[in-house]
Protein backbone atom coordinates (compact mmCIF):
# COMPACT_ATOMS: atom_id res chain seq x y z
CA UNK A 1 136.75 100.02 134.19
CA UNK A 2 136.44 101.18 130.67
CA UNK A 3 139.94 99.50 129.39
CA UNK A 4 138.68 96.00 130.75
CA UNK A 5 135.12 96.40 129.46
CA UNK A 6 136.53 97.04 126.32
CA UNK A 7 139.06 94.14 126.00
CA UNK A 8 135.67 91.43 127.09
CA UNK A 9 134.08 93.11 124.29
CA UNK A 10 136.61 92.67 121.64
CA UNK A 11 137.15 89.61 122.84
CA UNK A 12 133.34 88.35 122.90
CA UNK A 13 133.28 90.40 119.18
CA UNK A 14 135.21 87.61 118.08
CA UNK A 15 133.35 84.80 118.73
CA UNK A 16 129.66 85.28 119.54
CA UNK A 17 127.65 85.79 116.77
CA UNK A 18 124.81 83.26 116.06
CA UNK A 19 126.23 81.45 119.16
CA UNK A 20 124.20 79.67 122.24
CA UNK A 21 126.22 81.62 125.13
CA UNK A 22 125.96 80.64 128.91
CA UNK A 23 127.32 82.75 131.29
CA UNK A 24 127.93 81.43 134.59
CA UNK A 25 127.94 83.69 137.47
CA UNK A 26 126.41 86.16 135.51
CA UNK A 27 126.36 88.95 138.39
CA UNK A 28 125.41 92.11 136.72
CA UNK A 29 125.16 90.58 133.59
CA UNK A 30 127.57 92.63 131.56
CA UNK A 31 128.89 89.71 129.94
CA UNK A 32 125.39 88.32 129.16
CA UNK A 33 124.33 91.90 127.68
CA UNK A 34 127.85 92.27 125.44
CA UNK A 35 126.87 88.95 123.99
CA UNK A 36 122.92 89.48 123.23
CA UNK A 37 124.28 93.08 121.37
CA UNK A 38 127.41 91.32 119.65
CA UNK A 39 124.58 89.23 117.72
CA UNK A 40 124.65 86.15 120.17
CA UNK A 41 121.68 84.09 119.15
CA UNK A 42 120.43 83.14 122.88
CA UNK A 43 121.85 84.13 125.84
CA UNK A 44 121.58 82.66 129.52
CA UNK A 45 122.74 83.97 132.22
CA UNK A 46 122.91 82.18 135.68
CA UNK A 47 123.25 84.05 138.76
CA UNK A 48 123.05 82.52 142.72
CA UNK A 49 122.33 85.55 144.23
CA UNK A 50 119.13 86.96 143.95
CA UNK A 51 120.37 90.34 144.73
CA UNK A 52 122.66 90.04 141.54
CA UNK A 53 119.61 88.67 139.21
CA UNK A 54 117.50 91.49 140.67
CA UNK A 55 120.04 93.99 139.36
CA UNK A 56 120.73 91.86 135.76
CA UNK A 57 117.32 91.69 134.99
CA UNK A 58 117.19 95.93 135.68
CA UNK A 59 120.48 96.22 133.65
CA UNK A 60 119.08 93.95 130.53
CA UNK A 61 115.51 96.08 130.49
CA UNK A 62 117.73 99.79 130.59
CA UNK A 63 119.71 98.28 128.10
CA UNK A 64 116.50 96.72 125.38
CA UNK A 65 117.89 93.88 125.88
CA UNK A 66 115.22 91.90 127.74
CA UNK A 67 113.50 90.31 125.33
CA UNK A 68 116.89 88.21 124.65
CA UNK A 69 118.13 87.18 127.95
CA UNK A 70 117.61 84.53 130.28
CA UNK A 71 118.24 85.19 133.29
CA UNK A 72 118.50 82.36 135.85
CA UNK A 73 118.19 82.38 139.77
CA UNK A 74 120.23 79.56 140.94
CA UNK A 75 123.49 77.77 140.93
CA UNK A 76 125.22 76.40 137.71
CA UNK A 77 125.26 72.63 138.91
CA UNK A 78 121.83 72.32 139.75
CA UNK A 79 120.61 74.27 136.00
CA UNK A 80 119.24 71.87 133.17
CA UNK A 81 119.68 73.25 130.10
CA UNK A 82 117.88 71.81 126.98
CA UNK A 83 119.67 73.10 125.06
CA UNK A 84 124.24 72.76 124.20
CA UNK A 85 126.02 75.81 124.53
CA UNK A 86 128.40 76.93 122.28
């Protein structure tokens, strides 16, 4: 869905860079991976299927994008971050 990926990317464009960026219910990770390229400066993303993480983590290594996502088996109210999100 080309027209949609492109409107979460302008839209991320916007406001990502330099950010801390959660994404909850990551899935694939797409939105994870737009914000790690847009210059986010970390990126988690939390996922509560493992099926889904399996397939994020494969997504962020095709993509070089590995090194600057973390990627989180488990569900959003039971994650402590140390850290504030933007």
């Amino acid at each position: 869905d080309s027209h949609r990926n492109q409107f979460y990317w302008d839209a991320l464009a916007a406001c990502v860079k330099g950010k801390c960026v959660m994404d909850i219910g990551s899935g694939s990770g797409l939105l994870a991976l737009m914000a790690a390229k847009l210059g986010a400066e970390k990126v988690v993303a939390i996922e509560a299927s493992g099926d889904m993480v399996d397939l994020a983590r494969v997504n962020a290594e095709k993509n070089g994008q590995a090194d600057r996502l973390q990627i989180i088996h488990g569900l959003s109210s039971k994650v402590h971050a140390s850290y504030k999100a933007d």
